[in-house]
N, C-alpha and C. Protein backbone atom coordinates (compact mmCIF):
# COMPACT_ATOMS: atom_id res chain seq x y z
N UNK A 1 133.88 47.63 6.71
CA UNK A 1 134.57 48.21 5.58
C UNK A 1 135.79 48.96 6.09
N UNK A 2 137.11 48.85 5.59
CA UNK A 2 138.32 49.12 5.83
C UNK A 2 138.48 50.37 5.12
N UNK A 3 138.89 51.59 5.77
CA UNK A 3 139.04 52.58 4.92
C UNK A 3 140.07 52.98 4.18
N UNK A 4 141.04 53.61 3.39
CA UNK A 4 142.55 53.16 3.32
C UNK A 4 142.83 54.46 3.98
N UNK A 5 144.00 54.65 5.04
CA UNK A 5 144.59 55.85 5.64
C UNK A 5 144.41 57.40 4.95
N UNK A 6 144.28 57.39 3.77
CA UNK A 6 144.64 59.12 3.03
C UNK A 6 142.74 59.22 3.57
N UNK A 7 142.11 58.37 3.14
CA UNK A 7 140.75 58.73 3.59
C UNK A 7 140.04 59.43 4.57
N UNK A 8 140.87 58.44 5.59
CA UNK A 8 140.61 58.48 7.37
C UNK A 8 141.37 60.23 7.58
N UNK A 9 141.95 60.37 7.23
CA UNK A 9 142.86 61.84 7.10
C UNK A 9 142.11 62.57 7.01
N UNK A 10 141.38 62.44 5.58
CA UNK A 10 140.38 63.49 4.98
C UNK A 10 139.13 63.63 5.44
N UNK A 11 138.63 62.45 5.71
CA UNK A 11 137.28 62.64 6.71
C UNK A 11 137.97 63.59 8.26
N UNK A 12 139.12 63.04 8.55
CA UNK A 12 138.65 63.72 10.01
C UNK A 12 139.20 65.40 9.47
N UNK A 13 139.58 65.49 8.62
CA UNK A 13 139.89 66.87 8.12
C UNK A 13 138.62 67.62 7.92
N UNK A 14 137.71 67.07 7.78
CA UNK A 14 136.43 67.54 7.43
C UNK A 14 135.31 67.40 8.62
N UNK A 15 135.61 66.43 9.75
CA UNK A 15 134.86 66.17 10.66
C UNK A 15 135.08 67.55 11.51
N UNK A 16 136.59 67.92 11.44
CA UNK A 16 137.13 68.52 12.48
C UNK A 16 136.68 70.07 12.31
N UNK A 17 136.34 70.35 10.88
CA UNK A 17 135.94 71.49 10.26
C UNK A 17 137.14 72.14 9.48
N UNK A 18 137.02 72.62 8.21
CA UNK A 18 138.12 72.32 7.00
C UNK A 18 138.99 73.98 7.31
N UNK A 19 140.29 73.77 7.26
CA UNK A 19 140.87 74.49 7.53
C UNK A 19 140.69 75.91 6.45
N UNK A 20 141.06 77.18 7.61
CA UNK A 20 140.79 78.50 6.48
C UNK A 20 141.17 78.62 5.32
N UNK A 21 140.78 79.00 4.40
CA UNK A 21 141.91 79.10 3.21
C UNK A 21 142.51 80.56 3.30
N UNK A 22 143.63 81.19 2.67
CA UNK A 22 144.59 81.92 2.18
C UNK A 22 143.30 82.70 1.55
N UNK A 23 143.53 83.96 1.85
CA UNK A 23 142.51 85.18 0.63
C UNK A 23 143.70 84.92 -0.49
N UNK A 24 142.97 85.01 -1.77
CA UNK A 24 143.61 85.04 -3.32
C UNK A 24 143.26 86.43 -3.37
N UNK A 25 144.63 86.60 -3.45
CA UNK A 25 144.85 88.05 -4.98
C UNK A 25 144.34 88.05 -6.60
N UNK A 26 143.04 88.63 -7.10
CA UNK A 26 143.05 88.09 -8.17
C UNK A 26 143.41 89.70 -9.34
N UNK A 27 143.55 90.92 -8.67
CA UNK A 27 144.41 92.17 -9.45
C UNK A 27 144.61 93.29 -8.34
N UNK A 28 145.68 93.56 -8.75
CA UNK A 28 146.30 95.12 -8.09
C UNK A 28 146.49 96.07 -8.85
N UNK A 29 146.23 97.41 -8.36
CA UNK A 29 146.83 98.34 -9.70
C UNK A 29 147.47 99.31 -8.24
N UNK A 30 148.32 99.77 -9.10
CA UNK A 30 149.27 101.22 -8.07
C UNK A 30 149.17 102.01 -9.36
N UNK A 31 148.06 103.33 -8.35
CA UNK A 31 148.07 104.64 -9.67
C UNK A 31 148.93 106.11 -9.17
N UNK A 32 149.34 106.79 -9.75
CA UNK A 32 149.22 108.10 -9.20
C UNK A 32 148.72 109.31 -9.70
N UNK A 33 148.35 109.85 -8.59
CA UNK A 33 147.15 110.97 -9.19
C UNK A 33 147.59 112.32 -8.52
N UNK A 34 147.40 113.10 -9.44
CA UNK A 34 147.65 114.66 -8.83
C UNK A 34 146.99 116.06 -9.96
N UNK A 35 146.82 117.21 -9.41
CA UNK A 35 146.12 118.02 -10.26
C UNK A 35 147.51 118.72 -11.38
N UNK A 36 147.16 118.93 -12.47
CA UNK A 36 148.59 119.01 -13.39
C UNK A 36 147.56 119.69 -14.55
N UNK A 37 147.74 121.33 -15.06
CA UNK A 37 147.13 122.30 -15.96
C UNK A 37 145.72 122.12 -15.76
N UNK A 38 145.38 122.30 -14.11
CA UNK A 38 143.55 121.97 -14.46
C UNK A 38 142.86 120.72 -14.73
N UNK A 39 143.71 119.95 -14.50
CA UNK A 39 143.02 118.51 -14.99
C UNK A 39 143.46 117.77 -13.85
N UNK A 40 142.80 116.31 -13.26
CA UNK A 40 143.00 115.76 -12.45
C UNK A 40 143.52 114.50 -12.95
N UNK A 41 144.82 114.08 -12.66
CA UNK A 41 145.50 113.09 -13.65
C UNK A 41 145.48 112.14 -12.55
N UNK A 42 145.21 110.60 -13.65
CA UNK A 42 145.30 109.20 -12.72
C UNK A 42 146.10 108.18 -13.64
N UNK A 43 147.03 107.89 -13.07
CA UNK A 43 147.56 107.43 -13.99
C UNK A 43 148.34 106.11 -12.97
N UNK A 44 148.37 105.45 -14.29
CA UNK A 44 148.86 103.70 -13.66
C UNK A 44 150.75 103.90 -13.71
N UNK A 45 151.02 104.26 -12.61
CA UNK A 45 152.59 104.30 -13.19
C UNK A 45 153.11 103.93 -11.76
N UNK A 46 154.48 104.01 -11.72
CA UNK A 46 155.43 103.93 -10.70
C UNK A 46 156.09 104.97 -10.53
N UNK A 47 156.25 106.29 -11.42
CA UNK A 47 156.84 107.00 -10.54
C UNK A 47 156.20 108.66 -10.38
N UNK A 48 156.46 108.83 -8.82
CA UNK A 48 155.49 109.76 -8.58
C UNK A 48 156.37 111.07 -7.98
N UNK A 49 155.60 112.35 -8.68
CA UNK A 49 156.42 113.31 -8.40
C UNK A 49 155.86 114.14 -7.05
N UNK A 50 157.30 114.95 -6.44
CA UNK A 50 157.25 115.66 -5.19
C UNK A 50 156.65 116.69 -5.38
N UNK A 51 155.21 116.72 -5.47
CA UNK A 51 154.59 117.28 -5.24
C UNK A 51 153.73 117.80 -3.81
N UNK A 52 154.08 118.35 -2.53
CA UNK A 52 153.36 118.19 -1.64
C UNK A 52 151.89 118.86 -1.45
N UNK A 53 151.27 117.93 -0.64
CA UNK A 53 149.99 118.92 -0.79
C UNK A 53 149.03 118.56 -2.00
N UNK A 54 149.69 117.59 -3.21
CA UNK A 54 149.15 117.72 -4.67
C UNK A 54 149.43 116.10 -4.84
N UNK A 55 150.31 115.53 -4.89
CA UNK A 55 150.58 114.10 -5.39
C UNK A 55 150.37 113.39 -4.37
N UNK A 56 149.29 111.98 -4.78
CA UNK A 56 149.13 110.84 -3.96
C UNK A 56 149.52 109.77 -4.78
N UNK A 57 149.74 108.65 -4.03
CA UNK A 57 150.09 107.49 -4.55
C UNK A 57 149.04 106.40 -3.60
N UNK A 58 148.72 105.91 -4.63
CA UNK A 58 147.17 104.75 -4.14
C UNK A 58 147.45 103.37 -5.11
N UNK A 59 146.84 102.17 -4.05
CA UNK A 59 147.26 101.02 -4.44
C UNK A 59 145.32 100.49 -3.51
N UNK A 60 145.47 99.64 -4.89
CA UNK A 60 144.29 98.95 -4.69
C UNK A 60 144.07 97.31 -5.03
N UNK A 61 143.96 96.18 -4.45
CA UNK A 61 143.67 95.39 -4.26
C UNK A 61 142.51 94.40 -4.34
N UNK A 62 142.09 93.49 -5.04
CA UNK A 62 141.00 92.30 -5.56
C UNK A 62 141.00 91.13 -5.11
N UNK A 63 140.50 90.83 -4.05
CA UNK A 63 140.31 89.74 -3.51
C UNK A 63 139.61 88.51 -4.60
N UNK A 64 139.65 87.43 -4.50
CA UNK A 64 138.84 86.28 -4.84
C UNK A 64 137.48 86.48 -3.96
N UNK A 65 136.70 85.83 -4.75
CA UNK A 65 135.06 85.78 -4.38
C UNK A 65 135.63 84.68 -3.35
N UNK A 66 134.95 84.82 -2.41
CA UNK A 66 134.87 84.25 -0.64
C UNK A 66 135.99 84.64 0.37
N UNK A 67 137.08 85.18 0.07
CA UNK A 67 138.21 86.13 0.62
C UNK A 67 137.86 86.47 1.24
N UNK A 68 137.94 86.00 2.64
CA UNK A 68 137.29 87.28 3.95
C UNK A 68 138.45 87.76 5.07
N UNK A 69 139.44 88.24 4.44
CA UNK A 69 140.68 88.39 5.81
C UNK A 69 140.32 89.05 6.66
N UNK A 70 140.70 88.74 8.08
CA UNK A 70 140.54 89.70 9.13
C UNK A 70 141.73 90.95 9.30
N UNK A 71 142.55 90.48 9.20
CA UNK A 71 143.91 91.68 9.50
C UNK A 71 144.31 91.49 7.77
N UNK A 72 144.35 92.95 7.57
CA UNK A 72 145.62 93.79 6.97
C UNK A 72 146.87 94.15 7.27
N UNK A 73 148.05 94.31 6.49
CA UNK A 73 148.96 94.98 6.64
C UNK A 73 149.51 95.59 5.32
N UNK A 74 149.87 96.69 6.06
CA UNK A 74 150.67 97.36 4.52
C UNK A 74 152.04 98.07 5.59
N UNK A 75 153.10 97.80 4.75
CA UNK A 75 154.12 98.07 5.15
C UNK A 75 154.94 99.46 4.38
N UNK A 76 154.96 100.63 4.66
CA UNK A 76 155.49 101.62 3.65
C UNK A 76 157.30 102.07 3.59
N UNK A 77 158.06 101.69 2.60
CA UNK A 77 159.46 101.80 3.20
C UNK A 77 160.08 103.16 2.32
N UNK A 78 160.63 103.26 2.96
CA UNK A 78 161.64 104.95 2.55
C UNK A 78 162.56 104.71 2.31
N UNK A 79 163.42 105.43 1.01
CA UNK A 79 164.81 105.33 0.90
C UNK A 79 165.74 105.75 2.19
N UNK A 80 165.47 106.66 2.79
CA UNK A 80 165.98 107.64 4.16
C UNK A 80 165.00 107.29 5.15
N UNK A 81 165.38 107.72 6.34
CA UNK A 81 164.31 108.15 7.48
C UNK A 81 163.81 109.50 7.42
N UNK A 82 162.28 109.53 7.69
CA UNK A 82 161.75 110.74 7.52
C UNK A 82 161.56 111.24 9.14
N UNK A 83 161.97 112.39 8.93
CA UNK A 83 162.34 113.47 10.21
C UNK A 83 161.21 113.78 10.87
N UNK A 84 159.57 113.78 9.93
CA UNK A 84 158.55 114.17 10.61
C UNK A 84 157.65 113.62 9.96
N UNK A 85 157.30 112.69 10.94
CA UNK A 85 155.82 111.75 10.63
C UNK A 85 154.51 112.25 10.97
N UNK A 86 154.98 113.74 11.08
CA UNK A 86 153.69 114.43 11.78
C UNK A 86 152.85 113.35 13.07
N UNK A 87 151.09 113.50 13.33
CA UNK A 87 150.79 112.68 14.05
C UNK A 87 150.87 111.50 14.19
N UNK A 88 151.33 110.73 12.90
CA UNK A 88 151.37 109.49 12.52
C UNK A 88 152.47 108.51 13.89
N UNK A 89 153.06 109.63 14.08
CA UNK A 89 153.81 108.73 15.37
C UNK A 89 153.97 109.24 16.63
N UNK A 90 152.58 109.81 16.86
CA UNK A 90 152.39 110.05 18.07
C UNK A 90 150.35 109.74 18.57
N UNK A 91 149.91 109.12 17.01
CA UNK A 91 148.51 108.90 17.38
C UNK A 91 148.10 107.64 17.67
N UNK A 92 148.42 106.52 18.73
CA UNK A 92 148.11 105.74 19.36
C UNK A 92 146.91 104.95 18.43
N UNK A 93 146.17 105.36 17.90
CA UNK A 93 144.92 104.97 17.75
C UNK A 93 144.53 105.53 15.93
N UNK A 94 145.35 104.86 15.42
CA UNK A 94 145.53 105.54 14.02
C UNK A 94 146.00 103.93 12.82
N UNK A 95 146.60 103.19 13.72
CA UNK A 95 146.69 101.63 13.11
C UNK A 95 147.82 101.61 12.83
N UNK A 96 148.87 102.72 13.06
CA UNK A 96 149.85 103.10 12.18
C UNK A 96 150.99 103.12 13.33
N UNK A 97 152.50 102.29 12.99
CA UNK A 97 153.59 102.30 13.87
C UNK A 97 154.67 102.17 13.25
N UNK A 98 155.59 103.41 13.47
CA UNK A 98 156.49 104.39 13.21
C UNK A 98 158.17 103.15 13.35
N UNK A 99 158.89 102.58 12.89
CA UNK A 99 159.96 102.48 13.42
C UNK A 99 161.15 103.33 13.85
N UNK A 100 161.59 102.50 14.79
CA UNK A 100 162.46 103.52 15.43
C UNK A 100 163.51 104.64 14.45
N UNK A 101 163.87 103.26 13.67
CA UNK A 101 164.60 104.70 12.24
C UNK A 101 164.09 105.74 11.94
N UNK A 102 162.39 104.94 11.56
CA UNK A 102 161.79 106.61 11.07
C UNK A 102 162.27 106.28 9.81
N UNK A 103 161.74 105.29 8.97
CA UNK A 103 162.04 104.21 7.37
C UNK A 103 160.77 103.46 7.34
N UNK A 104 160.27 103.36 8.26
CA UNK A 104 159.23 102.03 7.92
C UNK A 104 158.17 102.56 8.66
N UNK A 105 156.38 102.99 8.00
CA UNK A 105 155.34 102.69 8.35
C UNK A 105 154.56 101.51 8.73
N UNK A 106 153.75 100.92 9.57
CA UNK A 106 153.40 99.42 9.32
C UNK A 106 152.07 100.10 9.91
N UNK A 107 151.17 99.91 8.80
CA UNK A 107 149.72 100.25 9.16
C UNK A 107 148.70 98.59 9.08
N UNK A 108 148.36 98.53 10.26
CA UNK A 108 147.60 97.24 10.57
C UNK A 108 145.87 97.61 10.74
N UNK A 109 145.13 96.98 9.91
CA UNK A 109 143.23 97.55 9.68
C UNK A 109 142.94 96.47 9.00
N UNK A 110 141.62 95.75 9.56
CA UNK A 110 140.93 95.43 9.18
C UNK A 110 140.11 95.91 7.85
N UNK A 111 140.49 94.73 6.41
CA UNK A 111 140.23 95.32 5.15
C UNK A 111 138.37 95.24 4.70
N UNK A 112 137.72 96.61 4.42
CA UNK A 112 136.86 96.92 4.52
C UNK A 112 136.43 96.40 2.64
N UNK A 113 135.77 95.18 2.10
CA UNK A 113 135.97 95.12 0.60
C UNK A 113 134.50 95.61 0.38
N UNK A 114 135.05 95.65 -0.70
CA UNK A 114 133.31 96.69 -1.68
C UNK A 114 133.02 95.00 -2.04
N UNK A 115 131.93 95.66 -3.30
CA UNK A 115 131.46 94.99 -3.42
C UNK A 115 131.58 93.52 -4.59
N UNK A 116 132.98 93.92 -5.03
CA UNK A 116 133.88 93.36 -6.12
C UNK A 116 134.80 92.70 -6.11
N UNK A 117 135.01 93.07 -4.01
CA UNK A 117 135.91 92.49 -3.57
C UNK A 117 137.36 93.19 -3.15
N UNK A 118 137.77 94.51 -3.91
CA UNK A 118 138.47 95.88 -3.70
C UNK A 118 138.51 96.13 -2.11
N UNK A 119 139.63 96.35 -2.04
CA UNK A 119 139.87 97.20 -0.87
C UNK A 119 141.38 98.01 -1.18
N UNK A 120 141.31 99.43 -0.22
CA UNK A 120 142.90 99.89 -0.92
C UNK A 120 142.80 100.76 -0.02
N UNK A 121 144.41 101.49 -0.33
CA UNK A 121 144.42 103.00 0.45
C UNK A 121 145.90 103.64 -0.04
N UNK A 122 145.80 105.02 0.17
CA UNK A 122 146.31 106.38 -0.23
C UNK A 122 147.36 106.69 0.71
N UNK A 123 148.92 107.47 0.32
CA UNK A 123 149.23 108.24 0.99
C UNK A 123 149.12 109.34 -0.43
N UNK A 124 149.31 110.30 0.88
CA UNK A 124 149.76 111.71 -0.38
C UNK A 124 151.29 112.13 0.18
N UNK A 125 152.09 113.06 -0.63
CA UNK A 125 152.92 113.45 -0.59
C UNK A 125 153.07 114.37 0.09
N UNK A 126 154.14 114.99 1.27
CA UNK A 126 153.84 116.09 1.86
C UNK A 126 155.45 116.35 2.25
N UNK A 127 155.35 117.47 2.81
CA UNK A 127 156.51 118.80 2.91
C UNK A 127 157.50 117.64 3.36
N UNK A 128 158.80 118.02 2.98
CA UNK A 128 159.38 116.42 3.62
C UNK A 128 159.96 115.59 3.19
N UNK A 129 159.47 114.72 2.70
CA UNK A 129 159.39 113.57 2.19
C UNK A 129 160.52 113.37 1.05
N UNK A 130 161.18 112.29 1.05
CA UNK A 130 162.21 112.23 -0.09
C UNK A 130 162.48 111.53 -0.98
N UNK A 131 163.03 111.84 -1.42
CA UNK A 131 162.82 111.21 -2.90
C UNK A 131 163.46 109.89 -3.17
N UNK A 132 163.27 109.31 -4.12
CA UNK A 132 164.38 107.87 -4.14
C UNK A 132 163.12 106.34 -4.25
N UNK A 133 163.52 105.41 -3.95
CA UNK A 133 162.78 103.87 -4.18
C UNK A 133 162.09 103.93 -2.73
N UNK A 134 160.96 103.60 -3.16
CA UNK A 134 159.66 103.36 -1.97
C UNK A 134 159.20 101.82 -2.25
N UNK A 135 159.17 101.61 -1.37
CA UNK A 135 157.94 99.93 -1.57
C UNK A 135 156.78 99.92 -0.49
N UNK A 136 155.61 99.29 -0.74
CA UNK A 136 154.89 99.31 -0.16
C UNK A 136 154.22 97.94 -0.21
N UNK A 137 154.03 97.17 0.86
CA UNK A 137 154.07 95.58 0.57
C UNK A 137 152.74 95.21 1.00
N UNK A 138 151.69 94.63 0.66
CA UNK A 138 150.24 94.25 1.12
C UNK A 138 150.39 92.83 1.53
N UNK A 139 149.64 92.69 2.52
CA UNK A 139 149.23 91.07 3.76
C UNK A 139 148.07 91.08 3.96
N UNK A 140 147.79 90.03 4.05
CA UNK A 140 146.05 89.95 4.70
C UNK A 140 146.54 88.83 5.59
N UNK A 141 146.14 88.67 6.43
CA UNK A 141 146.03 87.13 7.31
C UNK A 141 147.22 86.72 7.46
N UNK A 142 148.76 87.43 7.70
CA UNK A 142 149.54 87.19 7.68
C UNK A 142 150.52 86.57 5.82
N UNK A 143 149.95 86.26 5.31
CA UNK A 143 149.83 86.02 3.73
C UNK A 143 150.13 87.31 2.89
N UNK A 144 151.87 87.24 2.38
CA UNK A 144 152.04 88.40 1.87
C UNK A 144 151.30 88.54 -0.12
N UNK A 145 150.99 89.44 0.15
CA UNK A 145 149.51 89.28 -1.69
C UNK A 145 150.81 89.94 -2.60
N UNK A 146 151.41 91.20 -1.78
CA UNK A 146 151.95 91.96 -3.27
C UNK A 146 152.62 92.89 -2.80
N UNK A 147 153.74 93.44 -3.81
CA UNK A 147 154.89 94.52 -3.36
C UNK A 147 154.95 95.57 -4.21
N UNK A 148 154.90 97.04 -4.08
CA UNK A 148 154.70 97.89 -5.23
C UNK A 148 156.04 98.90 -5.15
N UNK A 149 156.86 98.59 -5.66
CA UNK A 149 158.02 99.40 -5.98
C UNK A 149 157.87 100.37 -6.79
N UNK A 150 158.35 101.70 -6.12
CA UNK A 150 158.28 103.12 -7.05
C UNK A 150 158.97 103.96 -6.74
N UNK A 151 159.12 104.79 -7.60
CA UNK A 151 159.76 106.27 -7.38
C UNK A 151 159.09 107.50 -6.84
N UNK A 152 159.67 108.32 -6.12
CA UNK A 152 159.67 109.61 -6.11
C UNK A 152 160.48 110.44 -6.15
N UNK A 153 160.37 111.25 -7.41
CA UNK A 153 160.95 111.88 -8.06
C UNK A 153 161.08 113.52 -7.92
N UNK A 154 162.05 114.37 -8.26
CA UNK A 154 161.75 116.36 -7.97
C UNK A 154 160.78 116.24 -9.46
N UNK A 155 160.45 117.43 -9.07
CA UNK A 155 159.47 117.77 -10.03
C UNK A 155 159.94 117.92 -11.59
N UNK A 156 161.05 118.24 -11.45
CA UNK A 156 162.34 118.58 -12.56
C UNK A 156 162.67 117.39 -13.64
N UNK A 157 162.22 116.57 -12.12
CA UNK A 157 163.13 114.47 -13.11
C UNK A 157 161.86 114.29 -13.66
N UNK A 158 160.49 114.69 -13.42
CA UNK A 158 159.30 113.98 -13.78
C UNK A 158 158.90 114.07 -15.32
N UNK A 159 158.56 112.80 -15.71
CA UNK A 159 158.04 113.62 -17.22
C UNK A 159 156.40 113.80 -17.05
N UNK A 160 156.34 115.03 -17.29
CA UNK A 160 154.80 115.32 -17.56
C UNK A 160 154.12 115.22 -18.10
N UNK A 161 152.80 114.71 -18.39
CA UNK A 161 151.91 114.32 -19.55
C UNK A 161 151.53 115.71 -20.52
N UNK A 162 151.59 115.27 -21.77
CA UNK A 162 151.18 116.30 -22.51
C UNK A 162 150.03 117.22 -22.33
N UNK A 163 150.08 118.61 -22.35
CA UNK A 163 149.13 119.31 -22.18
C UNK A 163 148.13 119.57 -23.91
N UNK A 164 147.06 119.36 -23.44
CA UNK A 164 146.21 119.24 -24.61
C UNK A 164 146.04 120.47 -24.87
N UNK A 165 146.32 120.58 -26.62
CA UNK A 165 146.42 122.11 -27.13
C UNK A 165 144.88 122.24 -27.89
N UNK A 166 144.63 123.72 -28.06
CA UNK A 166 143.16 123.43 -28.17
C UNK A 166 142.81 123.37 -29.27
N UNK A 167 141.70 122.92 -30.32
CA UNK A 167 141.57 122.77 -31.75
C UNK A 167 141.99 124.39 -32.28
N UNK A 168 142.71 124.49 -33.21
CA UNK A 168 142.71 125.89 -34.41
C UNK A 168 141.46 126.39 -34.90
N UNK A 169 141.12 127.31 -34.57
CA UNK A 169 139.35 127.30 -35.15
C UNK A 169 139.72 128.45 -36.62
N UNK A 170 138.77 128.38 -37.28
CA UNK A 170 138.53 129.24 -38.73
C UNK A 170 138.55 131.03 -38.20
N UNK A 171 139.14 131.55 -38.98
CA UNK A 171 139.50 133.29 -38.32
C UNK A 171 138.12 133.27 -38.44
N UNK A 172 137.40 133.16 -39.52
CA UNK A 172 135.90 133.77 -39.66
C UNK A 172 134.91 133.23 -38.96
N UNK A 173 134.81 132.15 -38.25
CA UNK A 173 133.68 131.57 -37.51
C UNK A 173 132.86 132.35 -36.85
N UNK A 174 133.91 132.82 -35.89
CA UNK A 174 133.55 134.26 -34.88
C UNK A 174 133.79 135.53 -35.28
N UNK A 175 133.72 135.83 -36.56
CA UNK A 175 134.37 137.47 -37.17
C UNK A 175 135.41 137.87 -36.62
N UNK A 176 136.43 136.98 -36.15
CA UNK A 176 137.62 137.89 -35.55
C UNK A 176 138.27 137.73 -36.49
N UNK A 177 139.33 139.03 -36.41
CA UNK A 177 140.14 138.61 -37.61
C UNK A 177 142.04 138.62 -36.58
């Protein structure tokens, strides 16, 4: 029996053992969260205020069911170069490498997924840091998944979420008058 060529291809594609597939992206969200009148706000947005010490910006990631990448990358970019990366560019052993500008983070880790398939991670905002267009770009396996463009903003440019005013109660409920 004569096989026709696309066949002979595909068997030995399969003899040979079937090549890896690409991890699928199947959702991302970029939130930011910070404490604002007592309340701990999370919110799905892009732009995040200079808050140090108080504002993080977190991005989280959904693999496809069988997605197993070995290497991560997340790439973090700055409008400016930042003057002080604190340990970040002097801790050898942190996953994390500084370019020479002092513009670009490139943090390389093995992605740890729950059980849904999620994996993600946080910076927070700190003394420093400036304001203007940030991106932050996610890879697995060399395979770029996704790019999250945002702001950081003075506290001044930010709009703040409404502070919840409290119900009007009846003068007499409590005998006050």
């Amino acid at each position: 029996m004569r096989l026709p060529v696309s066949a002979i291809a595909l068997l030995s594609v399969t003899l040979a053992g079937a090549p890896s597939l690409a991890a699928e992206m199947t959702e991302s969200v970029f939130q930011v969260t910070f404490r604002y009148a007592g309340e701990d706000e999370v919110l799905n947005d892009t732009v995040v205020p200079l808050l140090p010490g108080n504002a993080c910006y977190n991005w989280y990631v959904r693999l496809a069911e069988g997605s197993a990448p070995k290497i991560a990358t997340e790439i973090l970019s700055l409008p400016v170069p930042l003057e002080d990366w604190g340990t970040l560019l002097t801790d050898p052993d942190d996953g994390i490498d500084i370019s020479a500008d002092g513009r670009v983070a490139t943090r390389t880790f093995a992605p740890e997924l729950d059980d849904e398939g999620w994996f993600s991670h946080s910076w927070c905002v700190a003394p420093g840091d400036p304001v203007g267009s940030h991106t932050i770009a996610i890879a697995v396996d060399g395979d770029k998944l996704v790019t999250y463009d945002f702001q950081v903003v003075l506290p001044e440019d930010y709009y703040w979420p409404a502070i919840a005013q409290p119900q009007p109660r009846e003068r007499s409920v409590d005998h006050s008058w």
